[in-house]
PDB file of N, CA and C in Angstrom:
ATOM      1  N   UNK A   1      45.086  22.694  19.812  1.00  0.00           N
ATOM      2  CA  UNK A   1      43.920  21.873  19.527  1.00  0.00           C
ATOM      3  C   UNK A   1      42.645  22.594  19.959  1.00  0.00           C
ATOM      4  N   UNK A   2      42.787  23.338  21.435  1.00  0.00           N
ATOM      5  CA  UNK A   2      41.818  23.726  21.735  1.00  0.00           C
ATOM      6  C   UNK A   2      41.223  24.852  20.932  1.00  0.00           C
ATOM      7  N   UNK A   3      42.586  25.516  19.729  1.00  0.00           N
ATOM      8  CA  UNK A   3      41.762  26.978  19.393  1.00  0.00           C
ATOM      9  C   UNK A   3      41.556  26.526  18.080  1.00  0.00           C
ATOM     10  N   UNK A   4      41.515  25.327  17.894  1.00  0.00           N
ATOM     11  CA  UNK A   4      40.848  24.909  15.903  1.00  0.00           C
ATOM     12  C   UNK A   4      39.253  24.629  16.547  1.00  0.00           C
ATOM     13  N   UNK A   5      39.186  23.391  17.818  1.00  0.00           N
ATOM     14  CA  UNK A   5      37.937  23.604  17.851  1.00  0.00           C
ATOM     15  C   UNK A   5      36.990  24.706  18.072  1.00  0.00           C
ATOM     16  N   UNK A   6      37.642  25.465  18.995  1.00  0.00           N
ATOM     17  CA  UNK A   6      36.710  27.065  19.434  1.00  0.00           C
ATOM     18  C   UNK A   6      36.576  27.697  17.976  1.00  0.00           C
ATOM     19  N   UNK A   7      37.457  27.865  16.729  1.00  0.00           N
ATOM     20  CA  UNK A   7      37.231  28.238  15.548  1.00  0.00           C
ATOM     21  C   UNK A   7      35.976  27.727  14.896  1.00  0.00           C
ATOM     22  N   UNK A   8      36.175  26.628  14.867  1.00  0.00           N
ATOM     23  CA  UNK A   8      34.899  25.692  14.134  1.00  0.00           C
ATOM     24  C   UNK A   8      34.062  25.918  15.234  1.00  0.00           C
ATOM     25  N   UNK A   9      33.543  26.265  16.370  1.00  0.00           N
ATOM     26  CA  UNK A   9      32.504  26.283  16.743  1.00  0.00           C
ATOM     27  C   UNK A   9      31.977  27.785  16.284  1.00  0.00           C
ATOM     28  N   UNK A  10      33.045  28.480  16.150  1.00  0.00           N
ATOM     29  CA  UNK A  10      32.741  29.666  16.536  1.00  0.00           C
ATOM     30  C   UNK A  10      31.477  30.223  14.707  1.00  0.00           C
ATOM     31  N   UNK A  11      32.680  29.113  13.405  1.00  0.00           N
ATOM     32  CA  UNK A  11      32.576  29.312  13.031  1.00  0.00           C
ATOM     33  C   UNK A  11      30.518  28.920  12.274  1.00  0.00           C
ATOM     34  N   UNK A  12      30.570  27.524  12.850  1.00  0.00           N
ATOM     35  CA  UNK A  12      29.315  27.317  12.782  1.00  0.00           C
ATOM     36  C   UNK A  12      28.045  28.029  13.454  1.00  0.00           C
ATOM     37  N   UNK A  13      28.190  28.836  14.495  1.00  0.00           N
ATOM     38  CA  UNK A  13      27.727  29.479  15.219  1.00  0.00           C
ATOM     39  C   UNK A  13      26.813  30.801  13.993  1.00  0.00           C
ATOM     40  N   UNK A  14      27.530  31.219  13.398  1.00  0.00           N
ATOM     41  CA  UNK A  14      27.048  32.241  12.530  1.00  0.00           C
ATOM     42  C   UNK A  14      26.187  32.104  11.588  1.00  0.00           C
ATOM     43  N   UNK A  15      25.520  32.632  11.155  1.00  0.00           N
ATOM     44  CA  UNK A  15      23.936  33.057  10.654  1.00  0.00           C
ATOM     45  C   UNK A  15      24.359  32.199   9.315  1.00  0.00           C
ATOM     46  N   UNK A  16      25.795  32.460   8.519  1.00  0.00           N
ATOM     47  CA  UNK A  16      25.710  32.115   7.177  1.00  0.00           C
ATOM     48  C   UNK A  16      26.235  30.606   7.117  1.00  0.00           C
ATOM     49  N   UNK A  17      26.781  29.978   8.364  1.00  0.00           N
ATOM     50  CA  UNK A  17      26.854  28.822   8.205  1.00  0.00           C
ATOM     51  C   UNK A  17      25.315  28.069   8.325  1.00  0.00           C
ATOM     52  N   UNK A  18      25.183  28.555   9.203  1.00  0.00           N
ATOM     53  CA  UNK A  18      23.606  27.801   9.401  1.00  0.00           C
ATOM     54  C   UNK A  18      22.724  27.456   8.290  1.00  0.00           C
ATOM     55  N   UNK A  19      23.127  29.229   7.658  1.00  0.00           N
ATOM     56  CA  UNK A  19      21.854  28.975   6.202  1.00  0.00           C
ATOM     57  C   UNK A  19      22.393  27.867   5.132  1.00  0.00           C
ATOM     58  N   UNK A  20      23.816  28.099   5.254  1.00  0.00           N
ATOM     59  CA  UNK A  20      24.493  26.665   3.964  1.00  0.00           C
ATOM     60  C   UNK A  20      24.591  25.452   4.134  1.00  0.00           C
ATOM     61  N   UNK A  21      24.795  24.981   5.976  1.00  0.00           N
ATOM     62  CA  UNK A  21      24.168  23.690   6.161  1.00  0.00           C
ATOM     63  C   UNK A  21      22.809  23.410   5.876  1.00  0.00           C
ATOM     64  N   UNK A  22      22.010  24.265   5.917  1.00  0.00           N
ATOM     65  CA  UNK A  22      20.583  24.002   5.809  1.00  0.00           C
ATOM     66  C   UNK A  22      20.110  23.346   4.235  1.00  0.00           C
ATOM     67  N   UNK A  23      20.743  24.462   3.521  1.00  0.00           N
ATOM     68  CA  UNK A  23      20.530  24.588   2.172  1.00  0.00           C
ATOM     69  C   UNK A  23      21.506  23.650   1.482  1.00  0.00           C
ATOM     70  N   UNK A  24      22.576  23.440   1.944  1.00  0.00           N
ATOM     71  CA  UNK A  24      23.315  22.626   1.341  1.00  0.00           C
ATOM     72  C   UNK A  24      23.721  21.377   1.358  1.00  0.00           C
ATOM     73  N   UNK A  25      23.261  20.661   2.709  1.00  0.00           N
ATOM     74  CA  UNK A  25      23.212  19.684   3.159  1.00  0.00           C
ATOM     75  C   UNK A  25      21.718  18.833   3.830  1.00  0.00           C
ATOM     76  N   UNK A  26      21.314  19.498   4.834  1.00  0.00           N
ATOM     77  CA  UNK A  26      20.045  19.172   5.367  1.00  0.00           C
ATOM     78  C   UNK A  26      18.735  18.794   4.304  1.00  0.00           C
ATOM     79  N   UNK A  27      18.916  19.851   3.506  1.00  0.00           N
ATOM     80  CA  UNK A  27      17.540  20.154   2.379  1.00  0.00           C
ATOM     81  C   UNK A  27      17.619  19.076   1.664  1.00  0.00           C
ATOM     82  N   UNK A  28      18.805  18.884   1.170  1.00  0.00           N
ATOM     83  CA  UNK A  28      19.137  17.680   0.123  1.00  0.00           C
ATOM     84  C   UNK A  28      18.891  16.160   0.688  1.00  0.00           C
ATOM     85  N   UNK A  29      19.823  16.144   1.596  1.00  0.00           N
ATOM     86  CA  UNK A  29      19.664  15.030   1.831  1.00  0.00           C
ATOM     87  C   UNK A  29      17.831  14.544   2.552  1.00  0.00           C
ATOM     88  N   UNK A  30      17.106  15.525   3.278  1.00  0.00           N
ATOM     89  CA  UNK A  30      15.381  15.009   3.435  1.00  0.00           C
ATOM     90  C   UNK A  30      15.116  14.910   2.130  1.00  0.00           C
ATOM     91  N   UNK A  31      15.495  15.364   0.960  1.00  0.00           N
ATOM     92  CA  UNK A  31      14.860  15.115  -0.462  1.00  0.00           C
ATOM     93  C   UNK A  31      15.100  13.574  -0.888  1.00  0.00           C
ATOM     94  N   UNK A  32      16.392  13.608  -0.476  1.00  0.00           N
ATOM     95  CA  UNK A  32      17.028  11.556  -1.034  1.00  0.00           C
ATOM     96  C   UNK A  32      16.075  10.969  -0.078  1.00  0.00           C
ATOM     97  N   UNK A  33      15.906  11.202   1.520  1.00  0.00           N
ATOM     98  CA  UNK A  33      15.583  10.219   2.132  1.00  0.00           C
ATOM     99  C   UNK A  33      14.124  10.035   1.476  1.00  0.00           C
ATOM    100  N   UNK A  34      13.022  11.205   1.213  1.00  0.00           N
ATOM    101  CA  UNK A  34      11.983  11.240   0.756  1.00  0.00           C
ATOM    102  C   UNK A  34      11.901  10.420  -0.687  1.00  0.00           C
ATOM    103  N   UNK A  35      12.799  10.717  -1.597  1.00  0.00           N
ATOM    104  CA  UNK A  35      12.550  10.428  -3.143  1.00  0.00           C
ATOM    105  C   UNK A  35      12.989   8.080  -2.936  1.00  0.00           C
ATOM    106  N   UNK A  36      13.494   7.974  -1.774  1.00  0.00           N
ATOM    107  CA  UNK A  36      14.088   6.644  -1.482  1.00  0.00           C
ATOM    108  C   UNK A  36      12.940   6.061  -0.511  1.00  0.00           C
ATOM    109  N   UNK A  37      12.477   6.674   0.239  1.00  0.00           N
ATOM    110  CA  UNK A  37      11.021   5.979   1.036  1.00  0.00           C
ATOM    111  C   UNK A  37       9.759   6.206   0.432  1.00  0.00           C
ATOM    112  N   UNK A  38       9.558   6.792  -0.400  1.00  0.00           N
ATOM    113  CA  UNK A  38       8.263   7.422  -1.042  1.00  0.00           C
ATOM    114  C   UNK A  38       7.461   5.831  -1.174  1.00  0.00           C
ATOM    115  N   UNK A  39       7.938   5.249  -1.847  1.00  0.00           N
ATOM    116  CA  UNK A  39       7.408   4.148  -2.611  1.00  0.00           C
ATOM    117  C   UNK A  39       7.068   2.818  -1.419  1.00  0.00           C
ATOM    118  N   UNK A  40       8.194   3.061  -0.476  1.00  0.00           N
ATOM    119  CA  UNK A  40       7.518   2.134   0.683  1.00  0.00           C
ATOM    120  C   UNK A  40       6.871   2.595   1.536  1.00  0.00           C
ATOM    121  N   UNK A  41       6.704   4.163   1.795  1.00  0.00           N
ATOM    122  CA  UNK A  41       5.706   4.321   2.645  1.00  0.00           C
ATOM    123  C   UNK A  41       4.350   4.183   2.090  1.00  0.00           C
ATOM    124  N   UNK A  42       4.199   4.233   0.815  1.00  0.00           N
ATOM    125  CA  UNK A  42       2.753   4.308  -0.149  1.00  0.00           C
ATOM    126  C   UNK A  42       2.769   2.475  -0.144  1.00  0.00           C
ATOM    127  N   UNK A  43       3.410   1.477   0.138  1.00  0.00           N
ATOM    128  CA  UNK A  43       3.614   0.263   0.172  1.00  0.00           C
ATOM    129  C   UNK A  43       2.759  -0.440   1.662  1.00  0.00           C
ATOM    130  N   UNK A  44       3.388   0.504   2.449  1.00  0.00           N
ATOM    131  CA  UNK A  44       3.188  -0.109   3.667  1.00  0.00           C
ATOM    132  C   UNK A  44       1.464   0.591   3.515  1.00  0.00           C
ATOM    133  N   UNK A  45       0.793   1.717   3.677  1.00  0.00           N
ATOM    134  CA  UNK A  45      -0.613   2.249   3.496  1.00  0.00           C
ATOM    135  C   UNK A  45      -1.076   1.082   2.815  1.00  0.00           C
ATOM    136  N   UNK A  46      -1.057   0.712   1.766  1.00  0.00           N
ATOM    137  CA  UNK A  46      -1.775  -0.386   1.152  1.00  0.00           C
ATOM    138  C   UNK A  46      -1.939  -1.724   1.850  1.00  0.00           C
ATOM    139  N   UNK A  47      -0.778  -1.791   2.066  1.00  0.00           N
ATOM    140  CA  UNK A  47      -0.954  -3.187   3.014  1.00  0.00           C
ATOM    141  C   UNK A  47      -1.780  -2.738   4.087  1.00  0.00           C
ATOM    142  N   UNK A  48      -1.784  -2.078   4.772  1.00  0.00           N
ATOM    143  CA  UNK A  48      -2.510  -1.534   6.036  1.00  0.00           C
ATOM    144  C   UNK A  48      -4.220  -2.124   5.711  1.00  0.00           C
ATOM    145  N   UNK A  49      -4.112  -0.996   4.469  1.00  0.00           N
ATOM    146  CA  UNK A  49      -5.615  -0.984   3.824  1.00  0.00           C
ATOM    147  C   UNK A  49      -5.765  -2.493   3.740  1.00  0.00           C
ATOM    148  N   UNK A  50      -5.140  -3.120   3.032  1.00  0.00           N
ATOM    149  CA  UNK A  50      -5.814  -4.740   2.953  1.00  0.00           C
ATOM    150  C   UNK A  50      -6.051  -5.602   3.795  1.00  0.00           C
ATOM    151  N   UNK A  51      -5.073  -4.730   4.856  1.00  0.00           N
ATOM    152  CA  UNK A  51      -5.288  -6.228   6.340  1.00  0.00           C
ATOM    153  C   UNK A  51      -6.667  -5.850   7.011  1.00  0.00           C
ATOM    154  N   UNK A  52      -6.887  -4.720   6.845  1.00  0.00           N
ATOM    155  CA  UNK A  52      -8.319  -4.054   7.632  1.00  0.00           C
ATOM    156  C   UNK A  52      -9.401  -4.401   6.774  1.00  0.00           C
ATOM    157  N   UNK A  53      -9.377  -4.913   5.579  1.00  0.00           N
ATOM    158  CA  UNK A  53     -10.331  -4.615   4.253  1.00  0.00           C
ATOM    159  C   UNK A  53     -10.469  -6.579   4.776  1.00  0.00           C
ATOM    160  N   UNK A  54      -9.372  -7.062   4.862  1.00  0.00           N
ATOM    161  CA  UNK A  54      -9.151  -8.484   5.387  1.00  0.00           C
ATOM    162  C   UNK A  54     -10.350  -8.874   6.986  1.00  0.00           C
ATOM    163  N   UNK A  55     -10.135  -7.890   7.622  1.00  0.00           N
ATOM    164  CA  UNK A  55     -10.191  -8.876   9.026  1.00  0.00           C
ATOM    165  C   UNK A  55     -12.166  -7.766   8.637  1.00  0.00           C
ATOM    166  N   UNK A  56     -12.569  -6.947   8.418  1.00  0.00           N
ATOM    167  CA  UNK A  56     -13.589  -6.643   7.842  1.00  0.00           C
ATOM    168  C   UNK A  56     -14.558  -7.983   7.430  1.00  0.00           C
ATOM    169  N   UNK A  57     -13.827  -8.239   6.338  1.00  0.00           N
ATOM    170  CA  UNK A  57     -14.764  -9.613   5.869  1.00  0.00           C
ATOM    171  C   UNK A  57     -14.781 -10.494   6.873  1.00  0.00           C
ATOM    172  N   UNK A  58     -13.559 -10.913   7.181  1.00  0.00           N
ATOM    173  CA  UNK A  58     -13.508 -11.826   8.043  1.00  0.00           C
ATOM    174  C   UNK A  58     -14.561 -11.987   9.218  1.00  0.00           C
ATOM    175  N   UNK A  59     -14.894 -10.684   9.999  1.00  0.00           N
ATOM    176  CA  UNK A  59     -15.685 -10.289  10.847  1.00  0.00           C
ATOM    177  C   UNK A  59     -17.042 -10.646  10.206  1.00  0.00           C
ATOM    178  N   UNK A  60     -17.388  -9.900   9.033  1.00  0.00           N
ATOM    179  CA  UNK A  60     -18.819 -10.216   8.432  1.00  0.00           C
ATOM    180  C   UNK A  60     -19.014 -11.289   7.780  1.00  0.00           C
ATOM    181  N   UNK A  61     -18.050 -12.596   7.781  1.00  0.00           N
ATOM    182  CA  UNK A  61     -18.000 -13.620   7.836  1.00  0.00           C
ATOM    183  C   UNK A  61     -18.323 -14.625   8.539  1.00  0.00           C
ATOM    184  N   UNK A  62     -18.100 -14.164   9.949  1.00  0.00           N
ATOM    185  CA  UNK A  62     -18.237 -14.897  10.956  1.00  0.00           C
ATOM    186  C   UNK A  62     -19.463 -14.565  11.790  1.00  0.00           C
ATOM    187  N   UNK A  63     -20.053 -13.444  11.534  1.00  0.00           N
ATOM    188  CA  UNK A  63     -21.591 -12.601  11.822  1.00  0.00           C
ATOM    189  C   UNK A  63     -22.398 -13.534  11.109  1.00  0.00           C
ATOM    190  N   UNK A  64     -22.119 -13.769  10.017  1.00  0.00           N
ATOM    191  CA  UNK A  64     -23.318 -14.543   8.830  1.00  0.00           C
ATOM    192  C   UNK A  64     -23.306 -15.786   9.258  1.00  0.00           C
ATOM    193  N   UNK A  65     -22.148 -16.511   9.587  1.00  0.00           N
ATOM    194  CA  UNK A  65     -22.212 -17.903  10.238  1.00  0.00           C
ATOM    195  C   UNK A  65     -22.725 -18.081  11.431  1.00  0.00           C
ATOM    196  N   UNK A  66     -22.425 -17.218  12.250  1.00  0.00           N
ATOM    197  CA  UNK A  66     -23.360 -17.246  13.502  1.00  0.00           C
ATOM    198  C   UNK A  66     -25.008 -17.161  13.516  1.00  0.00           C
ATOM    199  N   UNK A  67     -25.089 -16.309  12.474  1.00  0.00           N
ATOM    200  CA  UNK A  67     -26.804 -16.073  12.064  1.00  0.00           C
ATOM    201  C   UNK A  67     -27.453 -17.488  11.744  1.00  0.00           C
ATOM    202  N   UNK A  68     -26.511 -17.969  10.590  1.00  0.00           N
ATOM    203  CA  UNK A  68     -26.940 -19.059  10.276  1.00  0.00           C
ATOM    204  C   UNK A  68     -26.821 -20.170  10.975  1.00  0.00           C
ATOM    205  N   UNK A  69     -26.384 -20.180  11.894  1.00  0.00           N
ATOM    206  CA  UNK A  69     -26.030 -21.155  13.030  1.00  0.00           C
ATOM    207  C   UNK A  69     -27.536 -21.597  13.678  1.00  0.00           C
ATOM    208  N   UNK A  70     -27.927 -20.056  14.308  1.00  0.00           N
ATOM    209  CA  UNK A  70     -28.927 -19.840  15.566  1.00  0.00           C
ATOM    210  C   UNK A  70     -30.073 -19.832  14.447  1.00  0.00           C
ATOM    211  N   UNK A  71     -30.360 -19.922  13.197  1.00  0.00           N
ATOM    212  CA  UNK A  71     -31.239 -19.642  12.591  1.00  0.00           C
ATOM    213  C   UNK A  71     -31.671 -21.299  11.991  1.00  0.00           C
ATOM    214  N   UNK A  72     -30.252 -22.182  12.247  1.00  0.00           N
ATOM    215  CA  UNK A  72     -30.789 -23.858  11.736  1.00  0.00           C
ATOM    216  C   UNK A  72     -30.864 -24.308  13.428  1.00  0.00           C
ATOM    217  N   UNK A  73     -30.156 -23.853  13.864  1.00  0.00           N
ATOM    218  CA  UNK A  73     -30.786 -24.673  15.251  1.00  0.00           C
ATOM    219  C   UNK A  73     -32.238 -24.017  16.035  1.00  0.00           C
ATOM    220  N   UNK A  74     -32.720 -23.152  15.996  1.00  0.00           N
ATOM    221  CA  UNK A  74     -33.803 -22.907  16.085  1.00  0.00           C
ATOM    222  C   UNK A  74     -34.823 -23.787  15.456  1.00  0.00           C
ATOM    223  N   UNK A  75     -34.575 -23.538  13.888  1.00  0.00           N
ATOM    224  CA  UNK A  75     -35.337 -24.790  13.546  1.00  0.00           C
ATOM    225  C   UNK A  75     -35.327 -26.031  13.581  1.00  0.00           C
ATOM    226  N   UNK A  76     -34.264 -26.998  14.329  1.00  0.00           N
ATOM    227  CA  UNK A  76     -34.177 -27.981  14.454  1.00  0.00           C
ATOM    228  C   UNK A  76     -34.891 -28.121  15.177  1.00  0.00           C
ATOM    229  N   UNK A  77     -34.537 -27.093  16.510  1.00  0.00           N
ATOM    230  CA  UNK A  77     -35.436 -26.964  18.033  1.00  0.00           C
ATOM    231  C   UNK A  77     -37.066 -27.055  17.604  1.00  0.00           C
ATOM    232  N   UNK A  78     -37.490 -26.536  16.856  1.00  0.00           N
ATOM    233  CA  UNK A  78     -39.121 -26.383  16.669  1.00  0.00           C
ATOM    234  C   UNK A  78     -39.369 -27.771  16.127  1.00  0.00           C
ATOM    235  N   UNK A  79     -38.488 -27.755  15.167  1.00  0.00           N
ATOM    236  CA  UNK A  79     -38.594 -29.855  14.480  1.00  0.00           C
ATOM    237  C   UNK A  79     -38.958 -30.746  15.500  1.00  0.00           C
ATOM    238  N   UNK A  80     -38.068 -30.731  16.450  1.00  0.00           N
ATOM    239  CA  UNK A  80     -37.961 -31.808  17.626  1.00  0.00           C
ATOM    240  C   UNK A  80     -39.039 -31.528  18.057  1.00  0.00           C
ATOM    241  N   UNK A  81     -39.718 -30.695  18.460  1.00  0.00           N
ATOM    242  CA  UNK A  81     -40.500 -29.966  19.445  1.00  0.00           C
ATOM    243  C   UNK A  81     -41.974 -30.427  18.748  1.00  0.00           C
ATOM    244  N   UNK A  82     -42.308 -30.572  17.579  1.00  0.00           N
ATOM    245  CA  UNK A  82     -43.584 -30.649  17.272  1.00  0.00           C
ATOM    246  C   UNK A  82     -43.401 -32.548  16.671  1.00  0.00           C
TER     247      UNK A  82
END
């Protein structure tokens, strides 16, 4: 048992296994994982973009209401006042 594994290590060890796992296995399969996530990683960016494009307004939403807030009670204040 012990001299099949020392074989297979020995055998992976060498320059030309390395290059055919690389090429023959490794390469391929980052291509599936890539050609299979492509579309949700360009999925998830968009959403990103909209929640920020979201809380944006939201923010300059709540700027304009505040303006308009301090801008009718001011004048109420001067109303009362005269």
């Amino acid at each position: 048992m012990n001299s099949i594994f020392s074989n297979c290590l020995d055998f992976l060890k060498t320059d030309e296994a390395k290059t055919n796992m690389k090429q023959y296995i490794i390469t391929p399969m980052g291509d599936i994982l890539y050609k299979e996530m492509y579309f949700y990683v360009w999925l998830i960016c968009f959403y990103h973009l909209f929640l920020i494009l979201l809380v944006l307004i939201t923010v300059l939403m709540l700027f304009k209401q505040y303006y308009l807030t301090q801008l009718y009670l001011s004048n109420v204040q001067q109303l009362l006042v005269n």
